[in-house]
N, C-alpha and C. Protein backbone atom coordinates (compact mmCIF):
# COMPACT_ATOMS: atom_id res chain seq x y z
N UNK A 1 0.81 -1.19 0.00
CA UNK A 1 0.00 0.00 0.00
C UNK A 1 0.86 1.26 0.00
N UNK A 2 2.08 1.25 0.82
CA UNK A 2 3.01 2.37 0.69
C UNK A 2 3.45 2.77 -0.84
N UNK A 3 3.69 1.66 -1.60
CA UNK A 3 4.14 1.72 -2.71
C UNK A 3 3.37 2.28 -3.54
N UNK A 4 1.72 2.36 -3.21
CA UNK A 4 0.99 2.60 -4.03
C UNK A 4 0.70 3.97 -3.89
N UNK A 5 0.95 4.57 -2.65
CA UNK A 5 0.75 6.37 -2.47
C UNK A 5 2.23 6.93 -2.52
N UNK A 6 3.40 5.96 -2.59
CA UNK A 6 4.51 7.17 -3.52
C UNK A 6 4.57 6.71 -4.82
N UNK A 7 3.96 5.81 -5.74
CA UNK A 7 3.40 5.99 -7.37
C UNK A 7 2.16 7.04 -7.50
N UNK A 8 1.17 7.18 -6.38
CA UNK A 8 0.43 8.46 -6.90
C UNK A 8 0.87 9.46 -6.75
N UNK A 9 1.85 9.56 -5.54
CA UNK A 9 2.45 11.18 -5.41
C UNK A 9 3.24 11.30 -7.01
N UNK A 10 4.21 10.46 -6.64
CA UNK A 10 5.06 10.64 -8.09
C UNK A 10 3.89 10.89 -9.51
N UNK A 11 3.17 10.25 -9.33
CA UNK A 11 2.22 10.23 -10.81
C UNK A 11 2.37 12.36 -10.63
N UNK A 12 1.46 12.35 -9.71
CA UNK A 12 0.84 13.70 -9.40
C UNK A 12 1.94 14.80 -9.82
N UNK A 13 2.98 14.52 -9.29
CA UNK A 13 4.06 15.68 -9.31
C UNK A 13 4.11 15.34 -11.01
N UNK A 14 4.47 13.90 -11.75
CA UNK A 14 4.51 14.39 -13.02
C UNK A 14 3.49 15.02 -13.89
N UNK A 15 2.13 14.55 -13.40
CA UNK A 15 1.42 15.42 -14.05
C UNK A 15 1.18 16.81 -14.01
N UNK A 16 1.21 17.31 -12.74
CA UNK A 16 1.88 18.64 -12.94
C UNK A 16 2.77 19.33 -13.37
N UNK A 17 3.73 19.07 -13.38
CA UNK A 17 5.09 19.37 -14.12
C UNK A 17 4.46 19.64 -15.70
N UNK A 18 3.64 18.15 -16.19
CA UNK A 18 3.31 18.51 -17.28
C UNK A 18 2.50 19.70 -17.64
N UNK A 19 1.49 19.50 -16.78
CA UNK A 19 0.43 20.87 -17.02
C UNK A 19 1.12 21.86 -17.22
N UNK A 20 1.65 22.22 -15.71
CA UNK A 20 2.79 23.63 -15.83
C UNK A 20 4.09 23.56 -17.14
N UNK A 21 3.93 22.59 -17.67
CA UNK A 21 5.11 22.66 -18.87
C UNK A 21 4.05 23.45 -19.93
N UNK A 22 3.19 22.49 -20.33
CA UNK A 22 2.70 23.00 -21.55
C UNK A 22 1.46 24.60 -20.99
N UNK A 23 1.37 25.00 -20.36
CA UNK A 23 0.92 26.46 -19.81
C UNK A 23 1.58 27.02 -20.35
N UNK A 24 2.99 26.81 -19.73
CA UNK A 24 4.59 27.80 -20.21
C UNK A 24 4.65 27.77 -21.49
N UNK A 25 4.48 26.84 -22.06
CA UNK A 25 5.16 26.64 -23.80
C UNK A 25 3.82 27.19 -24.37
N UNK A 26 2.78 27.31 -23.89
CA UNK A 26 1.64 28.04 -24.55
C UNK A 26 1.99 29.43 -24.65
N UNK A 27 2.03 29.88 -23.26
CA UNK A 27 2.32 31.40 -22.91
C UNK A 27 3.84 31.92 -23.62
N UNK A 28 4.93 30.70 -23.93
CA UNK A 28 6.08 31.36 -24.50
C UNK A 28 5.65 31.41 -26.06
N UNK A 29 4.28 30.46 -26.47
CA UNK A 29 4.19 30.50 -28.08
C UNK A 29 3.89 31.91 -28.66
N UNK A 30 2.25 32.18 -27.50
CA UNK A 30 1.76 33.58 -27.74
C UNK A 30 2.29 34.89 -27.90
N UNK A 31 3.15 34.66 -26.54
CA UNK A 31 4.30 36.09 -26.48
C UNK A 31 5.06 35.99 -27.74
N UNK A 32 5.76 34.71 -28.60
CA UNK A 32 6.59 34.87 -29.90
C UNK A 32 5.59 34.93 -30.32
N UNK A 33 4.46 34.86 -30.92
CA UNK A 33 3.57 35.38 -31.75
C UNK A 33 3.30 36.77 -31.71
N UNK A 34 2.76 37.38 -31.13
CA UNK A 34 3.32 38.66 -30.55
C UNK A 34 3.88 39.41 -30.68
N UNK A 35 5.64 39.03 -30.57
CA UNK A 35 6.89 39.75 -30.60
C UNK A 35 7.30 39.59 -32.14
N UNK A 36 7.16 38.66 -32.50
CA UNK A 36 8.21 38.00 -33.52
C UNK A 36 7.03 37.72 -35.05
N UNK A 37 6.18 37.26 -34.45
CA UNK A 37 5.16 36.54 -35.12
C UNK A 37 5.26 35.24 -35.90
N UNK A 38 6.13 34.74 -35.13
CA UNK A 38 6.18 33.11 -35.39
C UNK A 38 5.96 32.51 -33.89
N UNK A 39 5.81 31.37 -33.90
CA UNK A 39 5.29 30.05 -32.65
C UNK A 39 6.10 29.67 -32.25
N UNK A 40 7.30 29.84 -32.43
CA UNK A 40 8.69 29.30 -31.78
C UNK A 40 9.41 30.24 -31.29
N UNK A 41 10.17 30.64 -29.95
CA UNK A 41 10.50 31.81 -29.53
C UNK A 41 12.15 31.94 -30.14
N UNK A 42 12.84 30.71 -30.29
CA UNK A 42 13.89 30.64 -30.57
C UNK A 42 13.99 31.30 -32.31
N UNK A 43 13.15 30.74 -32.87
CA UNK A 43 13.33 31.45 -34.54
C UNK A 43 13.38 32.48 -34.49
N UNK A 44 11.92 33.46 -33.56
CA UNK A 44 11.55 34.47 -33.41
C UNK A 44 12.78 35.24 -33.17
N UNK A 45 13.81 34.73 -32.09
CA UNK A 45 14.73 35.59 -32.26
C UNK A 45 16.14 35.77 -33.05
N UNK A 46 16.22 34.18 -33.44
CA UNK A 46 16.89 34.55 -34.65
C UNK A 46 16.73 35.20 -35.93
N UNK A 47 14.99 35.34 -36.19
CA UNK A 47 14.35 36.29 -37.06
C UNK A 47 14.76 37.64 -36.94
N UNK A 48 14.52 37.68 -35.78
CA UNK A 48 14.76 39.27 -35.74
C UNK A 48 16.18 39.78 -35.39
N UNK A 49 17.23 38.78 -34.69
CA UNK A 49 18.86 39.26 -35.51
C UNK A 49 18.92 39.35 -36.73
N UNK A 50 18.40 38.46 -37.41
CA UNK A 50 18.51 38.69 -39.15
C UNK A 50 17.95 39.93 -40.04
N UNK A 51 17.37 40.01 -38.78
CA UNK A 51 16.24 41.88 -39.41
C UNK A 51 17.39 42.69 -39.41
N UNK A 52 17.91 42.62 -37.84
CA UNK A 52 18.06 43.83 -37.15
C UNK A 52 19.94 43.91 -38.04
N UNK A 53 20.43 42.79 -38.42
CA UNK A 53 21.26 42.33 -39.36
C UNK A 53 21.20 43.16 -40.90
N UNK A 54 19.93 43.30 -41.33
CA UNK A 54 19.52 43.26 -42.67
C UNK A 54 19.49 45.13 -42.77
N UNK A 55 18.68 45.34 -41.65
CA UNK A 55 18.61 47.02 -41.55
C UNK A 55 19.37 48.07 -41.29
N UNK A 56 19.32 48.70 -42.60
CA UNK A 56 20.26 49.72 -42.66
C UNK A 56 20.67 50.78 -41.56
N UNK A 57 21.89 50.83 -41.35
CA UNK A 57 22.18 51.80 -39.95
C UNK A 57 21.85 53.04 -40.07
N UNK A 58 21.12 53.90 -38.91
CA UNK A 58 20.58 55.04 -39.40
C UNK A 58 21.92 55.75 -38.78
N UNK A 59 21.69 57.36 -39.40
CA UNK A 59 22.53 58.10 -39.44
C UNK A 59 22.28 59.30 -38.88
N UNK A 60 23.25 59.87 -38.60
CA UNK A 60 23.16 61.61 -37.78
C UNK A 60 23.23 62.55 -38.78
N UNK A 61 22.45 62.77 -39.66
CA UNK A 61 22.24 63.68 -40.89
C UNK A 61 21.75 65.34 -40.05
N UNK A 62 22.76 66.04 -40.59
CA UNK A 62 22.77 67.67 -40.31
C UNK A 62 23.02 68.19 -41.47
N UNK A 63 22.40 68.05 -42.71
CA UNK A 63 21.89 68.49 -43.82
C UNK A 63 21.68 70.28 -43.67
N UNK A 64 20.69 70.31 -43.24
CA UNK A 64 19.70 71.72 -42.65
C UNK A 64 20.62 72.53 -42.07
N UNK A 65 21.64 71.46 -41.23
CA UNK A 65 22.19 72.72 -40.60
C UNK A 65 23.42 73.14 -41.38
N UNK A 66 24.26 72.51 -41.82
CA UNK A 66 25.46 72.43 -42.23
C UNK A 66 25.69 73.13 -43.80
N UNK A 67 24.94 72.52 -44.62
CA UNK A 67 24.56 73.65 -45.82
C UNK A 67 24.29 74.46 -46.07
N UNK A 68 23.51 75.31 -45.60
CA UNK A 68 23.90 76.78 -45.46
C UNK A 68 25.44 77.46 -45.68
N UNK A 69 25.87 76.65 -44.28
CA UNK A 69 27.46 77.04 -43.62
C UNK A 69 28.06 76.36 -45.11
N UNK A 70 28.24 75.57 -45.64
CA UNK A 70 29.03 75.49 -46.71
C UNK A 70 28.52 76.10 -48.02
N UNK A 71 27.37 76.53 -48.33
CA UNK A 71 26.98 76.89 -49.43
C UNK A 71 27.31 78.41 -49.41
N UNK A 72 27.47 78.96 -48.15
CA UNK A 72 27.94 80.11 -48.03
C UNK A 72 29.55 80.49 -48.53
N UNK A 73 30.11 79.17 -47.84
CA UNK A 73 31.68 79.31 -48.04
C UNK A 73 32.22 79.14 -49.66
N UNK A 74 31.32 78.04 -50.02
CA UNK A 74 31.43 77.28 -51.21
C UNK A 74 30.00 77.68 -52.63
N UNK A 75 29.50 78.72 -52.97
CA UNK A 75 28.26 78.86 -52.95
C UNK A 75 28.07 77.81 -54.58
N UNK A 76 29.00 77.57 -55.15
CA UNK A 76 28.76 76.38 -56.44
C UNK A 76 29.21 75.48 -55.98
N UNK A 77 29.30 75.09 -54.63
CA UNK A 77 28.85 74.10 -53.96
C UNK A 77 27.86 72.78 -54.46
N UNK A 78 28.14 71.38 -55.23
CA UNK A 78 27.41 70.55 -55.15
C UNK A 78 26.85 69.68 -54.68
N UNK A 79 25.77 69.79 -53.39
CA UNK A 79 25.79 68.69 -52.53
C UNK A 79 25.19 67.07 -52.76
N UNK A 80 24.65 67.17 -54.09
CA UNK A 80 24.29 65.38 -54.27
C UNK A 80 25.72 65.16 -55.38
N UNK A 81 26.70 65.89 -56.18
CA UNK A 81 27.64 65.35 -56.54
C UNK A 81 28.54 65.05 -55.76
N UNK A 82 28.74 65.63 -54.22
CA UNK A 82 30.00 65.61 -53.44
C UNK A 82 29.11 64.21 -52.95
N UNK A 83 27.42 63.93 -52.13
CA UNK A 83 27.63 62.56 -51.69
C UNK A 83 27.59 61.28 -52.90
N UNK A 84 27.50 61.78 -54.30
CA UNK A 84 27.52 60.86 -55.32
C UNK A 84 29.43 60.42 -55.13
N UNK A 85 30.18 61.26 -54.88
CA UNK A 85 31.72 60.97 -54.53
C UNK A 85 31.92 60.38 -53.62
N UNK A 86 30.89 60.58 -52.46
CA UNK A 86 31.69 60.04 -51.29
C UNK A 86 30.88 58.63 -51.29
N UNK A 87 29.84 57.84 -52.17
CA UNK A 87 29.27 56.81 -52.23
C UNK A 87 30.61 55.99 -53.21
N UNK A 88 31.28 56.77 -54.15
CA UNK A 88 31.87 56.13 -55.10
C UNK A 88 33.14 56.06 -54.01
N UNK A 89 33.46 56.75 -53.31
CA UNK A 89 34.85 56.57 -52.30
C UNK A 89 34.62 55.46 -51.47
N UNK A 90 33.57 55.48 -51.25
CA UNK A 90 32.83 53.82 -50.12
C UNK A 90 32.88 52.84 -50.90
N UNK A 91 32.56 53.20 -51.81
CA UNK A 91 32.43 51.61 -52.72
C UNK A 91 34.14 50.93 -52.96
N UNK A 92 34.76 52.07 -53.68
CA UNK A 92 36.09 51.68 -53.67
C UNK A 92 37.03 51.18 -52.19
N UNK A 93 36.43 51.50 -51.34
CA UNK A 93 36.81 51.33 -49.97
C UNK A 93 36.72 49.82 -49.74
N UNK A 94 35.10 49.80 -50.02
CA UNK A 94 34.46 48.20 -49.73
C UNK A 94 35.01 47.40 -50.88
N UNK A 95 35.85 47.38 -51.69
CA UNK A 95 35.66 46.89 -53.18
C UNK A 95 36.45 45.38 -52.61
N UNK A 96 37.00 44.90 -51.47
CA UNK A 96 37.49 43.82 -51.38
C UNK A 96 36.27 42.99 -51.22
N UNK A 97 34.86 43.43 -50.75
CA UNK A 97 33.73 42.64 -50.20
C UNK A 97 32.76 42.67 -51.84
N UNK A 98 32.28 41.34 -51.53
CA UNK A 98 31.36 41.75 -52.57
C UNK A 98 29.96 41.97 -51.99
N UNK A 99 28.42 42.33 -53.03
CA UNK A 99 27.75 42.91 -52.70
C UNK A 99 27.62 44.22 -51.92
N UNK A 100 28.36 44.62 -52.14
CA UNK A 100 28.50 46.15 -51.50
C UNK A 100 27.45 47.00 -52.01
N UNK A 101 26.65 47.73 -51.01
CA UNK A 101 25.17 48.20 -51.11
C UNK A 101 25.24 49.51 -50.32
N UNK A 102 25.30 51.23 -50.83
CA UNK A 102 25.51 51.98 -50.44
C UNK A 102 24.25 52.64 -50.16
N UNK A 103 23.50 52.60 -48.84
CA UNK A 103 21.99 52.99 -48.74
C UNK A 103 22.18 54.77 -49.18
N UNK A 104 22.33 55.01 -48.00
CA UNK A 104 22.42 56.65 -47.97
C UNK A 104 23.61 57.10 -47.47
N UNK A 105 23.88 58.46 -47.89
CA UNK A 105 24.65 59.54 -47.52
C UNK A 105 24.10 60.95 -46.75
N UNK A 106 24.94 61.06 -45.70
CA UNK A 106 24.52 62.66 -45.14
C UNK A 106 25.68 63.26 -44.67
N UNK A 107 25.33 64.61 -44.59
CA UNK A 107 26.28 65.33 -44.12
C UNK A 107 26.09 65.46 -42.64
N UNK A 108 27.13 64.93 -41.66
CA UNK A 108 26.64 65.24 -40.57
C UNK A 108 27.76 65.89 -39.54
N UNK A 109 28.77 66.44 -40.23
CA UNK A 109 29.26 67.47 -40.21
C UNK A 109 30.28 68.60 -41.02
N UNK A 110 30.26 69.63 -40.65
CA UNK A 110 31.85 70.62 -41.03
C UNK A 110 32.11 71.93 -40.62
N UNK A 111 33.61 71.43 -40.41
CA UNK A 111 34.51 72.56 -39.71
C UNK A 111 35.18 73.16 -40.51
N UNK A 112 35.66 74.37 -39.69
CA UNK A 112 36.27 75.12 -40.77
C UNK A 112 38.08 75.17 -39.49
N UNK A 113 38.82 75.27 -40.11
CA UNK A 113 40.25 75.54 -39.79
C UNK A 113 41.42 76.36 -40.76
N UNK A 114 40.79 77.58 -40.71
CA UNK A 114 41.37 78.87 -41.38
C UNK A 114 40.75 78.54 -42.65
N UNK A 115 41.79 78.30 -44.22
CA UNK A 115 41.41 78.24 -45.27
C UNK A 115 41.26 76.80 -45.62
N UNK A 116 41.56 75.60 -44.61
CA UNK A 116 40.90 74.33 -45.31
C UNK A 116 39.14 73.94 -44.21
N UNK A 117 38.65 73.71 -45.07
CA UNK A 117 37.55 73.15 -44.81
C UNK A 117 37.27 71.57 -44.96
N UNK A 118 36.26 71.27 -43.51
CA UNK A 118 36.22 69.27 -43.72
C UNK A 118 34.96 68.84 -43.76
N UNK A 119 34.24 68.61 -44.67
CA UNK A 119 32.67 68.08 -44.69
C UNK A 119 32.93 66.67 -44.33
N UNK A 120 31.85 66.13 -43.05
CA UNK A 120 31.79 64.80 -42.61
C UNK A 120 30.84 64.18 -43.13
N UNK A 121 30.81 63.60 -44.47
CA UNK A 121 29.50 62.35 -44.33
C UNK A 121 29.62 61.36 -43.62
N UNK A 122 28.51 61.09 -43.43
CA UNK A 122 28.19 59.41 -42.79
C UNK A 122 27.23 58.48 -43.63
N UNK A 123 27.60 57.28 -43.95
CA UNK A 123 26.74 56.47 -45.13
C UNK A 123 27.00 55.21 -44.13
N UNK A 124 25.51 54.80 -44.46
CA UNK A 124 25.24 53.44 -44.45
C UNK A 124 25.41 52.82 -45.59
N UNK A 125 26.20 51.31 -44.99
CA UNK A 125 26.28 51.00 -45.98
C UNK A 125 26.46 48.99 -45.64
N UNK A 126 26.56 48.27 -46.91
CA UNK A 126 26.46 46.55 -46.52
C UNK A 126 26.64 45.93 -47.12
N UNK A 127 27.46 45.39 -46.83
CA UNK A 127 28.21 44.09 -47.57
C UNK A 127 28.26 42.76 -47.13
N UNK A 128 29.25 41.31 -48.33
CA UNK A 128 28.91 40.30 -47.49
C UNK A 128 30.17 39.95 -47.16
N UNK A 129 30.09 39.23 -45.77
CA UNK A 129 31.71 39.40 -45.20
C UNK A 129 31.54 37.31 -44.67
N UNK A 130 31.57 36.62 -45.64
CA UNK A 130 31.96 34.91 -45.44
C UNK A 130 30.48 34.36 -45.53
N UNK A 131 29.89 35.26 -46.49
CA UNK A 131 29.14 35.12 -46.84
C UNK A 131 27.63 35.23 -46.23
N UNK A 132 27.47 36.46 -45.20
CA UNK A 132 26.91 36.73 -44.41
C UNK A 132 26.38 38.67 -44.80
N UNK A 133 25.54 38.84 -44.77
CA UNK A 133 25.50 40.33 -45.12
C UNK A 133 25.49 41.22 -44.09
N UNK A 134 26.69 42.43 -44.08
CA UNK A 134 26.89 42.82 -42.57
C UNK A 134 26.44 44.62 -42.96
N UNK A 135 25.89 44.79 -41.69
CA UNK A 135 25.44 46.49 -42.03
C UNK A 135 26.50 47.27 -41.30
N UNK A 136 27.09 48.50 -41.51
CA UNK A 136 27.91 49.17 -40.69
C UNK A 136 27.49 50.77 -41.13
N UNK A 137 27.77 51.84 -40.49
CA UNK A 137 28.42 53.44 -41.05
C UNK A 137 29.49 53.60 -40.80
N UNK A 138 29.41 54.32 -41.89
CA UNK A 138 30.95 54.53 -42.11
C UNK A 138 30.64 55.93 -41.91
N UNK A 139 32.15 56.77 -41.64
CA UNK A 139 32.35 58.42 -41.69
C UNK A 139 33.17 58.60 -42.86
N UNK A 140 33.05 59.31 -43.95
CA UNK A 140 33.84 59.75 -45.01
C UNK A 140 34.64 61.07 -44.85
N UNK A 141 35.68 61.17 -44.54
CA UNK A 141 36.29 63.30 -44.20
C UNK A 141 36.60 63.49 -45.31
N UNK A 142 35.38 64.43 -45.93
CA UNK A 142 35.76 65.53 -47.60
C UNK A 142 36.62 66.66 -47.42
N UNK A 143 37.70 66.80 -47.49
CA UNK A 143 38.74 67.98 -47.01
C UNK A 143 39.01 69.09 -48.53
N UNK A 144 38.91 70.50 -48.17
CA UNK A 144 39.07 71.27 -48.75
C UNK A 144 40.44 72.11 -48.30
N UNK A 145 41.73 71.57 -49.48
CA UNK A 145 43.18 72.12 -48.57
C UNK A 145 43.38 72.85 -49.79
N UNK A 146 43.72 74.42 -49.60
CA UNK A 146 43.94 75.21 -51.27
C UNK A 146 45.49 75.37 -51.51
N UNK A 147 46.32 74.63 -50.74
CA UNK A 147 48.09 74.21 -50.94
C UNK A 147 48.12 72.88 -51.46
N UNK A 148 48.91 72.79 -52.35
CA UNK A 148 49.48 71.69 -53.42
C UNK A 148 50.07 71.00 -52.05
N UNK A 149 50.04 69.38 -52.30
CA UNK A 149 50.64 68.56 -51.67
C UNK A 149 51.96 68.70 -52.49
N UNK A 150 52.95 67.81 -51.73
CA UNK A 150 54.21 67.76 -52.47
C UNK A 150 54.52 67.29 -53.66
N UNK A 151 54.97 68.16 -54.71
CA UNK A 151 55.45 67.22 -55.76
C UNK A 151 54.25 67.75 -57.10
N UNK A 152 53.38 68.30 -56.77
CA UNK A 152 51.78 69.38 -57.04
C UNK A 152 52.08 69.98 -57.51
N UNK A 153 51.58 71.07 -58.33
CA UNK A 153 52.14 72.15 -59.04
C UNK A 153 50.53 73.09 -58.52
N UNK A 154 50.78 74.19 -58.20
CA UNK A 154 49.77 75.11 -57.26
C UNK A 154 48.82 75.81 -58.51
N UNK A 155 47.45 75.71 -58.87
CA UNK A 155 47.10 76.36 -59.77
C UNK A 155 47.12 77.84 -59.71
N UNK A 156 47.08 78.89 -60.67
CA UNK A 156 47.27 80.19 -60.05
C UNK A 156 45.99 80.65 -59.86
N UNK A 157 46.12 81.26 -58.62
CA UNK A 157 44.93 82.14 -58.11
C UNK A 157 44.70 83.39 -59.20
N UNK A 158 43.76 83.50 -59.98
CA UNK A 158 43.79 84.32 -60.87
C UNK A 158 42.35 84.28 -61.15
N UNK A 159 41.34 85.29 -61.82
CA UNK A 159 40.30 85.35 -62.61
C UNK A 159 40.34 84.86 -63.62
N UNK A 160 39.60 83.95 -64.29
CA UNK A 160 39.62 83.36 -65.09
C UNK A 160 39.09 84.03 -66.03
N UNK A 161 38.61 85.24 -66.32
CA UNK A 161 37.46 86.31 -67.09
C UNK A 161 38.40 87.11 -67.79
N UNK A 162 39.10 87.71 -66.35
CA UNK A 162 40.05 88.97 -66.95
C UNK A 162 41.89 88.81 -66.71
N UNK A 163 41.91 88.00 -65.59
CA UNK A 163 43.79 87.51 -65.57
C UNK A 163 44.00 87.94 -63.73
N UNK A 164 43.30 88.58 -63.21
CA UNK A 164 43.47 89.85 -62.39
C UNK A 164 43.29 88.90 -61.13
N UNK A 165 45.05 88.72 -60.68
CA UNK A 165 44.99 87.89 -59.22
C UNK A 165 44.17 88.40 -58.28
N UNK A 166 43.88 87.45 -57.41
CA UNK A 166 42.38 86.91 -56.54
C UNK A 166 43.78 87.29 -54.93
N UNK A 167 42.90 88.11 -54.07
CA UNK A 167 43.62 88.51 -52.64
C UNK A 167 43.50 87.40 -52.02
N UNK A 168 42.30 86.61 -51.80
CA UNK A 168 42.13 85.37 -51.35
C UNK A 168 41.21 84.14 -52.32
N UNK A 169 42.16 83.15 -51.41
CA UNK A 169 41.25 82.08 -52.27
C UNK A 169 39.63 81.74 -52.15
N UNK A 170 39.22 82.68 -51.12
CA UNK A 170 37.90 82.34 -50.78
C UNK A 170 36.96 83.50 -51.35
N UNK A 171 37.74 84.31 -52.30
CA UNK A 171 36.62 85.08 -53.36
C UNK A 171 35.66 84.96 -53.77
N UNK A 172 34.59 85.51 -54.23
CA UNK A 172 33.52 84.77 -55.18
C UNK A 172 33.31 85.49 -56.12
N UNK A 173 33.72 86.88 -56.17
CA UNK A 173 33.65 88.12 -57.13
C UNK A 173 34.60 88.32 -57.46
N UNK A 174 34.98 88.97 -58.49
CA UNK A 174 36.22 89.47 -58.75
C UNK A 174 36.26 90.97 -58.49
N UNK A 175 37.51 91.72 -58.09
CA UNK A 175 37.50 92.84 -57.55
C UNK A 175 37.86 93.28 -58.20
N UNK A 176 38.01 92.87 -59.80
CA UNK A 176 38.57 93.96 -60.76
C UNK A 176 37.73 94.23 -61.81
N UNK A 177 36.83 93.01 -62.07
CA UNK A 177 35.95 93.07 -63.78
C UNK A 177 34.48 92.41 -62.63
N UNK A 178 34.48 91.91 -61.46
CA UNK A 178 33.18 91.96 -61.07
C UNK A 178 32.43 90.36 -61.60
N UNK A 179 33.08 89.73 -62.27
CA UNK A 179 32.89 88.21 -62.95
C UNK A 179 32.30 87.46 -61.29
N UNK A 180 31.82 86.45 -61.67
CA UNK A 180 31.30 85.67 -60.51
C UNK A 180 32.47 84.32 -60.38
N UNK A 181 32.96 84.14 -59.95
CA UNK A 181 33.72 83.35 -59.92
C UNK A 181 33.29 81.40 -59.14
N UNK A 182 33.99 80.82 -59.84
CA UNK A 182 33.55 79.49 -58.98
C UNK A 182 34.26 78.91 -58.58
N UNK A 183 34.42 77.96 -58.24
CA UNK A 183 35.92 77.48 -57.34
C UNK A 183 37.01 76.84 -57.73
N UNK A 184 37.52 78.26 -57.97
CA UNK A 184 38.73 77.62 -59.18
C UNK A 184 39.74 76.38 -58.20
N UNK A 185 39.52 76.07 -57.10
CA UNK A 185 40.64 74.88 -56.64
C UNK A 185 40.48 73.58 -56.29
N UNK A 186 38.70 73.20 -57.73
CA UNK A 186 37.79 72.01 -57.34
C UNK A 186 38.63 70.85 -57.12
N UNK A 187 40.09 70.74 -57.67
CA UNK A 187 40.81 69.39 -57.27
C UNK A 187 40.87 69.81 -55.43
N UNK A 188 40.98 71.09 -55.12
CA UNK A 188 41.33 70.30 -53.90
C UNK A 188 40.76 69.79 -52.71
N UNK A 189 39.32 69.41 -53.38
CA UNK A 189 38.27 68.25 -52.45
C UNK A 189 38.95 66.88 -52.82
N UNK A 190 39.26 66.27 -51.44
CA UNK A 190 39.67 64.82 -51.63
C UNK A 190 39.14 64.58 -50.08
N UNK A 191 38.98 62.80 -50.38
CA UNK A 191 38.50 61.90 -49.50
C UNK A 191 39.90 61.75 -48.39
N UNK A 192 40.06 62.39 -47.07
CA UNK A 192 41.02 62.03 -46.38
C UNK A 192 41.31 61.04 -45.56
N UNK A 193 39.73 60.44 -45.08
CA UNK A 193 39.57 59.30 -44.41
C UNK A 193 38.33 58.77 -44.69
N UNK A 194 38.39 57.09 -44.59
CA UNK A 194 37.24 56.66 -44.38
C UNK A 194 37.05 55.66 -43.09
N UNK A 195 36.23 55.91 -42.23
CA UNK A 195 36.56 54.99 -40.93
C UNK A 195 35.09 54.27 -40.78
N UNK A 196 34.56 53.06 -40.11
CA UNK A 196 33.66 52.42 -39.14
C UNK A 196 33.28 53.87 -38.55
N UNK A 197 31.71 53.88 -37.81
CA UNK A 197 31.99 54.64 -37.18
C UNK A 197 30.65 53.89 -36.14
């Protein structure tokens, strides 16, 4: 008879266990339905690394603010050809990966340090790295330096209208014939860095 009330206890405790198992695995299905919207909580969250994998990194875009400040400095200033450059500088960057996928570009910053100027984009961007597709931003530094690197030959600061040297390189008029001038030192936008960011 002893034997027979610790087989019902034991029965009892397993059938509970069971109940309380499948409660839980109900309540963990609903919540991944829910969250994820699949019935398995484990997919659910490998689903959604694969999202969160797949989705493009957002960015600190200061567009609004920052253009002005350069369109002022720079006023033939091009801002979808400079991020059409700095997409083609990413790509060449990424060019060891394949699938390389350049979402967007923004400006999300620039300084000024006397006569060179540094526009910061930031691009999202994704590639596949062992065959896996990885999202990152990158920072691109667009540097405006109006001195020949070494070995350069310096273009001359001059009007291109009338001959009549320019006091500074950051003219936009000419002070002798009044011509509108544009930026005669367009080589010296170059890509100085590209980093993770």
């Amino acid at each position: 008879m002893r034997w027979f009330i610790v087989l019902a206890v034991f029965a009892a405790v397993v059938l509970l266990g069971l109940v309380a198992f499948l409660a839980i695995r109900r309540k963990a299905c609903r919540l991944s339905r829910e969250l994820f919207g699949t019935a398995n909580f484990v997919s659910g969250l490998h689903a959604a690394q694969r999202q969160v994998e797949e989705t493009p990194r957002s960015l600190s875009g200061c567009d609004r603010i920052y253009l002005p400040q350069i369109c002022r400095d720079f006023p033939d200033f091009n801002v979808e050809q400079a991020k059409l450059y700095a997409c083609e500088a990413l790509q060449k960057y990424l060019a060891g990966y394949e699938g390389v996928v350049v979402h967007n570009v923004v400006i999300s910053r620039y300084r000024r340090y006397g006569v060179e100027k540094t526009i910061t984009f930031q691009a999202a961007a994704e590639h596949l790295e062992d065959g896996v597709k990885k999202q990152e931003k990158y920072e691109l530094l667009y540097a405006y330096r109006p001195a020949a690197k070494e070995g350069e030959t310096v273009k001359a600061a001059s009007c291109p209208h009338c001959g009549a040297p320019l006091s500074s390189l950051e003219e936009r008029v000419c002070t002798y014939c009044r011509s509108r001038l544009v930026d005669l030192l367009d080589s010296a936008w170059s890509f100085t860095d590209i980093r993770i960011c």
